[in-house]
Protein backbone atom coordinates (compact mmCIF):
# COMPACT_ATOMS: atom_id res chain seq x y z
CA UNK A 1 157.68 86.59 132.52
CA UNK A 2 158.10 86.34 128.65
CA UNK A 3 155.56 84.82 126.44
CA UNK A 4 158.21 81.75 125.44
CA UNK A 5 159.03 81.20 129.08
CA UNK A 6 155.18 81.46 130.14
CA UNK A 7 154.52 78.40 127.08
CA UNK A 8 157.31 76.39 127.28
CA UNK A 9 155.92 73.71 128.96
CA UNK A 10 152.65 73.29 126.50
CA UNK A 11 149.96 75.33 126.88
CA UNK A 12 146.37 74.60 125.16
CA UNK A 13 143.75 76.77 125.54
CA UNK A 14 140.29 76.48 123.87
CA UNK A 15 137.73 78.84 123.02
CA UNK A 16 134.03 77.72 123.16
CA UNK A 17 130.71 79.17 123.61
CA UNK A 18 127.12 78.17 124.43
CA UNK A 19 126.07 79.06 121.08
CA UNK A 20 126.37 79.85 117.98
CA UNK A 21 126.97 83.02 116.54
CA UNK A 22 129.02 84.40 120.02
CA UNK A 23 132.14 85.41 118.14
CA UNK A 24 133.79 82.65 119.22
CA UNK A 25 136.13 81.91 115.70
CA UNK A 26 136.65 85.55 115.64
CA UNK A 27 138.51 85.53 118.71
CA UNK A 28 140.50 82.79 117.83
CA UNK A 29 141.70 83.85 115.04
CA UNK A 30 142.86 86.98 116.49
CA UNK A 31 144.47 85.87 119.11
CA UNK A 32 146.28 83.61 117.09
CA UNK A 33 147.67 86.43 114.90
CA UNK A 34 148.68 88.87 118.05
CA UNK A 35 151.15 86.07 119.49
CA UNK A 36 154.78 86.93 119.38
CA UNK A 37 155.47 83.85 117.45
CA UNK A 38 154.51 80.92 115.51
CA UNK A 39 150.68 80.21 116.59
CA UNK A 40 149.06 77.02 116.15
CA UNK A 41 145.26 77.02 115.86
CA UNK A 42 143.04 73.49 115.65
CA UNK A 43 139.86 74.43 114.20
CA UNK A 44 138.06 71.87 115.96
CA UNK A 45 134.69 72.97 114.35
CA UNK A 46 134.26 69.81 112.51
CA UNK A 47 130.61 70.30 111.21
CA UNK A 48 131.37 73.85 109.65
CA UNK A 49 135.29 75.19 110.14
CA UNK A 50 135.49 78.41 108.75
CA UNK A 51 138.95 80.00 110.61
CA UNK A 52 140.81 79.20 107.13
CA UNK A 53 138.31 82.01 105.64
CA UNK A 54 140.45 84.57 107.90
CA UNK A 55 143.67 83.72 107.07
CA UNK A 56 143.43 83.64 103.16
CA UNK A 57 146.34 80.42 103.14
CA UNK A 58 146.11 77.72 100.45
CA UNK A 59 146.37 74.31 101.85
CA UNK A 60 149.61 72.75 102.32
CA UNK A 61 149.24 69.20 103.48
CA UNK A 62 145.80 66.82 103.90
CA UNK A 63 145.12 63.91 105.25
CA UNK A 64 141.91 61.59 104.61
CA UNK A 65 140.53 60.37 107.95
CA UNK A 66 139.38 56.63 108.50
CA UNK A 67 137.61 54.88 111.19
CA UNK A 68 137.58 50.81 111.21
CA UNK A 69 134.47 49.18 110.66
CA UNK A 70 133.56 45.89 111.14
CA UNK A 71 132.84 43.22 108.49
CA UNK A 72 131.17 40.15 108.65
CA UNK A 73 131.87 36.82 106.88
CA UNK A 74 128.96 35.43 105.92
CA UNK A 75 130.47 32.00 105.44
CA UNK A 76 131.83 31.84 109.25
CA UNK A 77 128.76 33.25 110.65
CA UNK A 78 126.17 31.03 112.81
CA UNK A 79 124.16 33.95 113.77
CA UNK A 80 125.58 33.37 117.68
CA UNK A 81 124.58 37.15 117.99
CA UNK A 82 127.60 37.40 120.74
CA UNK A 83 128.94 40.33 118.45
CA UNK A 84 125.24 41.99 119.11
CA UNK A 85 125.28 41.34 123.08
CA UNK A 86 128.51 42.83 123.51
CA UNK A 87 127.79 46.27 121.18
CA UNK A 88 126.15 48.64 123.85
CA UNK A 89 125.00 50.76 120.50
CA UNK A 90 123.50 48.06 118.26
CA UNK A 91 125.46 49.05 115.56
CA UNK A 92 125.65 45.40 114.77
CA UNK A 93 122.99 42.24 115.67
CA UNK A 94 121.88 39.27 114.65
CA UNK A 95 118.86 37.29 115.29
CA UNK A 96 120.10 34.38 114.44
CA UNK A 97 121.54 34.69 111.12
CA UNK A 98 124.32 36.43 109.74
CA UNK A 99 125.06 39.78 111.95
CA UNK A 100 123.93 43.03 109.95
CA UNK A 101 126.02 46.19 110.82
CA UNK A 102 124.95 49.38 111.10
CA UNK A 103 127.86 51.59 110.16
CA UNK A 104 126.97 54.95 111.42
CA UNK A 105 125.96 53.62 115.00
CA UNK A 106 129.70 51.89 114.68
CA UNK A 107 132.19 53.64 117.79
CA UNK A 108 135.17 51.72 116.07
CA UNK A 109 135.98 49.80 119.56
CA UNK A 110 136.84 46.69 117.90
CA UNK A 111 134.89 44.92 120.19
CA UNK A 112 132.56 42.64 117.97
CA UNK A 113 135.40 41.42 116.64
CA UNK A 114 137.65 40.33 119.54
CA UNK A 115 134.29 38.43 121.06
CA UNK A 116 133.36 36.88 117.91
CA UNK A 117 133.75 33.00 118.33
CA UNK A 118 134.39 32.04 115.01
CA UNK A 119 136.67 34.67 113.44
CA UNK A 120 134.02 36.29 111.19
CA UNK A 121 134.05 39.68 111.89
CA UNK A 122 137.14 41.84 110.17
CA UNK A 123 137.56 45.65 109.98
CA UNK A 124 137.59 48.16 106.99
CA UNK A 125 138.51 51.59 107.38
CA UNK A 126 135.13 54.14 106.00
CA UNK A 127 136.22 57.64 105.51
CA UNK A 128 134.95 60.25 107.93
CA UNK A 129 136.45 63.40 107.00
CA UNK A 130 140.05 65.60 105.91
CA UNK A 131 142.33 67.22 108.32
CA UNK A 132 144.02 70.07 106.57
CA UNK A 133 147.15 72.01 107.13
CA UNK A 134 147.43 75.93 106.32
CA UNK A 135 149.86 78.39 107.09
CA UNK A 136 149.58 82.60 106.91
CA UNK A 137 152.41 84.24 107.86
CA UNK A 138 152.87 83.27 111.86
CA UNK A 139 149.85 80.91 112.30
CA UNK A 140 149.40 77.46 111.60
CA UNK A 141 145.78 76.05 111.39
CA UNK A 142 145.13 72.20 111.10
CA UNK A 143 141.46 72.19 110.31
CA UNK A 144 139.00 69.39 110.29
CA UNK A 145 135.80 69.19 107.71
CA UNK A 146 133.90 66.03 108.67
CA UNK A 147 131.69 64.30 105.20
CA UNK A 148 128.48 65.26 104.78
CA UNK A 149 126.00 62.99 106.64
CA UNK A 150 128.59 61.22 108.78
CA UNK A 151 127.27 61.21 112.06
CA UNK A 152 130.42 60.70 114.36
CA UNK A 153 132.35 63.98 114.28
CA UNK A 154 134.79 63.24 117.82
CA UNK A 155 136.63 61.25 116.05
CA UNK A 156 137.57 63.62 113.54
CA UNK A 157 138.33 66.57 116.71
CA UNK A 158 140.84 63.87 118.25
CA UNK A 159 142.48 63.89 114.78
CA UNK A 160 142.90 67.10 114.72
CA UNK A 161 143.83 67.69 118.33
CA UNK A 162 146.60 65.04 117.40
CA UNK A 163 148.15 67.55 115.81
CA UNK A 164 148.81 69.56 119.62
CA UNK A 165 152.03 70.95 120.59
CA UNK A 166 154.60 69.51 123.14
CA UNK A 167 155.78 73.20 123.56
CA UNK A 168 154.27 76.62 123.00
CA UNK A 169 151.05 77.63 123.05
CA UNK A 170 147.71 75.72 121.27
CA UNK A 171 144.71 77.43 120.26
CA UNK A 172 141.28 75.45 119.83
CA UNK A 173 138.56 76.81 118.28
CA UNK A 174 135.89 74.22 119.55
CA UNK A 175 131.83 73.70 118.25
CA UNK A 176 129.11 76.06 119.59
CA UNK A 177 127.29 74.47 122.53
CA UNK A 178 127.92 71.31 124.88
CA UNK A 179 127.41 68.43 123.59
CA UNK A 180 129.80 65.47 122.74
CA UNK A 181 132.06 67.32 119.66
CA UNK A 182 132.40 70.08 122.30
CA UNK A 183 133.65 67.51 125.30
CA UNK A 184 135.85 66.17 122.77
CA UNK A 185 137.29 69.67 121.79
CA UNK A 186 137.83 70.76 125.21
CA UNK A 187 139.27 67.92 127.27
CA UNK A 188 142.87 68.05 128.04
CA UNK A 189 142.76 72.19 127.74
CA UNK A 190 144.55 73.61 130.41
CA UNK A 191 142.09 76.48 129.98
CA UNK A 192 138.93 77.67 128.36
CA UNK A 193 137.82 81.27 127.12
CA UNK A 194 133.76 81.37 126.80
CA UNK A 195 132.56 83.90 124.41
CA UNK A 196 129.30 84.88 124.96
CA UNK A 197 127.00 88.49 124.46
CA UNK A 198 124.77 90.34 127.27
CA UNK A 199 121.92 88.42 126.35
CA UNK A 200 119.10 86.96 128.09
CA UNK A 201 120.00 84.15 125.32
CA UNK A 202 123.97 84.62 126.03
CA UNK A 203 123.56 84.20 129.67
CA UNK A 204 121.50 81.08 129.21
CA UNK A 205 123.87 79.29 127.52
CA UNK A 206 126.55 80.82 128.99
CA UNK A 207 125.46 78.60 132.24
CA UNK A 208 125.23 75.76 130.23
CA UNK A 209 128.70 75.91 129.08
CA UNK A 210 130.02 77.17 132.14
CA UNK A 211 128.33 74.13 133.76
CA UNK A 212 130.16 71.44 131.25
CA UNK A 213 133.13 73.33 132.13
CA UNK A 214 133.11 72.45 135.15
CA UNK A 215 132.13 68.72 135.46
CA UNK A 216 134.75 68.41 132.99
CA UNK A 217 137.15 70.75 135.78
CA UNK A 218 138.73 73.10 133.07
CA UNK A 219 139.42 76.53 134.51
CA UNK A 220 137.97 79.34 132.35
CA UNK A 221 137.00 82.80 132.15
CA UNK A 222 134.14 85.18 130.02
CA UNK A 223 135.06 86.99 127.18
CA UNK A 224 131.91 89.52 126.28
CA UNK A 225 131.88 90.55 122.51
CA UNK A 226 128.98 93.34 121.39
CA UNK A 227 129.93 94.45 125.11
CA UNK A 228 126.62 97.22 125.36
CA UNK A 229 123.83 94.87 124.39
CA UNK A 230 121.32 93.54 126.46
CA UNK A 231 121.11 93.90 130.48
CA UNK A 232 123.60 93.47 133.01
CA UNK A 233 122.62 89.94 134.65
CA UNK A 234 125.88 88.00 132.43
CA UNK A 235 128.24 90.44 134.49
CA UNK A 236 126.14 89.97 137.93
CA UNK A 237 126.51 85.78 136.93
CA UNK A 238 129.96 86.18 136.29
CA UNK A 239 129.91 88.32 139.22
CA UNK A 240 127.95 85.73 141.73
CA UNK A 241 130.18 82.74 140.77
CA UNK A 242 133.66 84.25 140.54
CA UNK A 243 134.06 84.12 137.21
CA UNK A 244 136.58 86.55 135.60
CA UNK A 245 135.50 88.61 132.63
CA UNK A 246 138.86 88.95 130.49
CA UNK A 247 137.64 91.34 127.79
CA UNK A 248 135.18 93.19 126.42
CA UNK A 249 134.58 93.54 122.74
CA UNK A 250 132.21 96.36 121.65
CA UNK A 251 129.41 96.25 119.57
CA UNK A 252 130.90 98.17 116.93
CA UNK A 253 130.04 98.17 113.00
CA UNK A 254 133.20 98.01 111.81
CA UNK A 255 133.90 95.02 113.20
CA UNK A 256 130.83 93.26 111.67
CA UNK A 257 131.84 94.94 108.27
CA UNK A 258 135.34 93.85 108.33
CA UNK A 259 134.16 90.22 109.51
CA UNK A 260 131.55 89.62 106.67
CA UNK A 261 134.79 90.67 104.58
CA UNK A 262 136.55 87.59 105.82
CA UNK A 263 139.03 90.60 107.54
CA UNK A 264 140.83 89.78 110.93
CA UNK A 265 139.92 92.50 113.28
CA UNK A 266 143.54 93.28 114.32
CA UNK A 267 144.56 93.59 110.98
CA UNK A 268 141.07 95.75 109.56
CA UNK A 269 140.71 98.17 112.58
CA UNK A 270 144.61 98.51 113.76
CA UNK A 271 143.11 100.24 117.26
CA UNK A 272 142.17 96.77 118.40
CA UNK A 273 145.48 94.79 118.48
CA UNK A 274 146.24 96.63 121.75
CA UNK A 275 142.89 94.35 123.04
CA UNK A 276 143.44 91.24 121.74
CA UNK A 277 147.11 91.33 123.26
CA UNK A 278 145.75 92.06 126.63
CA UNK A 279 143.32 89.39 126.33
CA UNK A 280 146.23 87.21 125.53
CA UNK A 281 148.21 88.53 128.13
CA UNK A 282 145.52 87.99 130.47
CA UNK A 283 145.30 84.23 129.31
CA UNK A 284 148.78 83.82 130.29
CA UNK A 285 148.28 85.24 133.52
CA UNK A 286 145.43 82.76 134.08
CA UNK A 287 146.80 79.63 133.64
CA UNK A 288 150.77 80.39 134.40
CA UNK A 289 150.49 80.96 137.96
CA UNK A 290 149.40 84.93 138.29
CA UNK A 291 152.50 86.25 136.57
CA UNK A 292 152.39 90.04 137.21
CA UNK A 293 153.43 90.87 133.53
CA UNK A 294 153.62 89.50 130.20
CA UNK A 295 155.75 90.28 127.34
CA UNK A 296 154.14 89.36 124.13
């Protein structure tokens, strides 16, 4: 099975982690430059996207990103606080006088202003963030940078993840953790790729992501970067619940040094291509039915 005939239907896969700090960009990033063909990475890392710092491209295209907020007319008003009753995140209330709003509580559901009575609630659009565009050489990265002190960053991941392919494959590099901005990042992947260390800390949050993962039912396997470190329990968890460990990436200092350098491994220590293509090749093998090989 070819890689083109393996993607052709639309393939999105997203790499997450527990934490911080895994490795996870790193991995995305090169992945995305050992595909056999034009890659498209999201950098769905709202709160602090840093793939572009790997791929050295200028930016081609940007957007500014808006969310509708409601305004109220103070001359239409009565203070009949329906508006408040219906917004399950008081982001706007009244007690009985003109409604107030509360703009960062706002989800942008339009809500207050369909129930309104009286026609005195209208919407502005408040800036959230940017989605950029790059490209370097065969990858594309659409990148989102959410405003400082804006509180609402899913918003901002669905505009990136508009960006998504009907055809080939799409790589999402989502937030540390598992909270909201990661739900948002990951739903709709047909598969996930944890990165994660051996690490009393790494296996802790490993679970925790693993966990989300699952109530969210996205398939996924382990990647294990600064393989060497710590204990064995991550590969006796991964072990326990059937959880397949596609690579191993060792703790090696050349890799740190070419990282801090804003270096792609691949492309800094030539001897590792060979594993990033098998991790990709084992990807493929995941999520296209158990193909028995891969040509990237």
């Amino acid at each position: 099975m070819t890689f083109r005939a393996a993607t052709d239907r639309g393939l999105t896969v997203a790499i997450a982690s527990g934490k911080g700090g895994t490795g996870k960009t790193t991995v995305a990033v090169n992945l995305a430059r050992v595909m056999g063909g034009p890659a498209l990475l999201l950098d769905c890392d709202v709160e602090g996207p840093n793939a572009h710092l790997f791929l050295g491209a200028a930016v081609q295209r940007e957007a500014v990103i808006e969310l509708p907020i409601p305004v109220v007319d103070e001359d239409r008003c009565d203070g009949c606080a329906e508006c408040g009753r219906f917004c399950q995140y008081h982001a706007i209330i009244s007690f009985g006088a003109t409604a107030m709003v509360f703009p960062d509580l706002c989800h942008s559901c339009g809500g207050c202003m369909r129930v309104c009575p009286h026609g005195a609630i209208t919407e502005v659009g408040r800036r959230i963030g940017v989605v950029r565009a790059f490209q370097d050489d065969n990858v594309e990265l659409i990148q989102g940078c959410l405003d400082i002190g804006v509180p609402l960053a899913p918003p901002l991941i669905r505009a990136v993840k508009a960006q998504r392919q009907q055809r080939g494959l799409t790589l999402i590099d989502a937030p540390p953790g598992t909270s909201c901005p990661v739900v948002a990042a990951v739903h709709g992947a047909d598969y996930a790729v944890l990165v994660s260390d051996s690490t009393p800390f790494g296996l802790h949050d490993l679970t925790l992501a693993a966990g989300t993962l699952g109530e969210l039912g996205i398939p996924f396997g382990v990647v294990v970067n600064r393989s060497g470190l710590g204990d064995g329990r991550l590969y006796d968890y991964c072990a326990n619940e059937h959880i397949a460990i596609l690579a191993e990436i060792p703790d090696d200092r050349r890799i740190a040094e070419a990282y801090s350098r804003g270096h792609l491994i691949v492309e800094a220590i030539p001897a590792y291509r060979a594993l990033f293509e098998r991790l990709l090749a084992e990807i493929l093998r995941q999520t296209v039915g158990g193909a028995d090989h891969v040509n990237l």
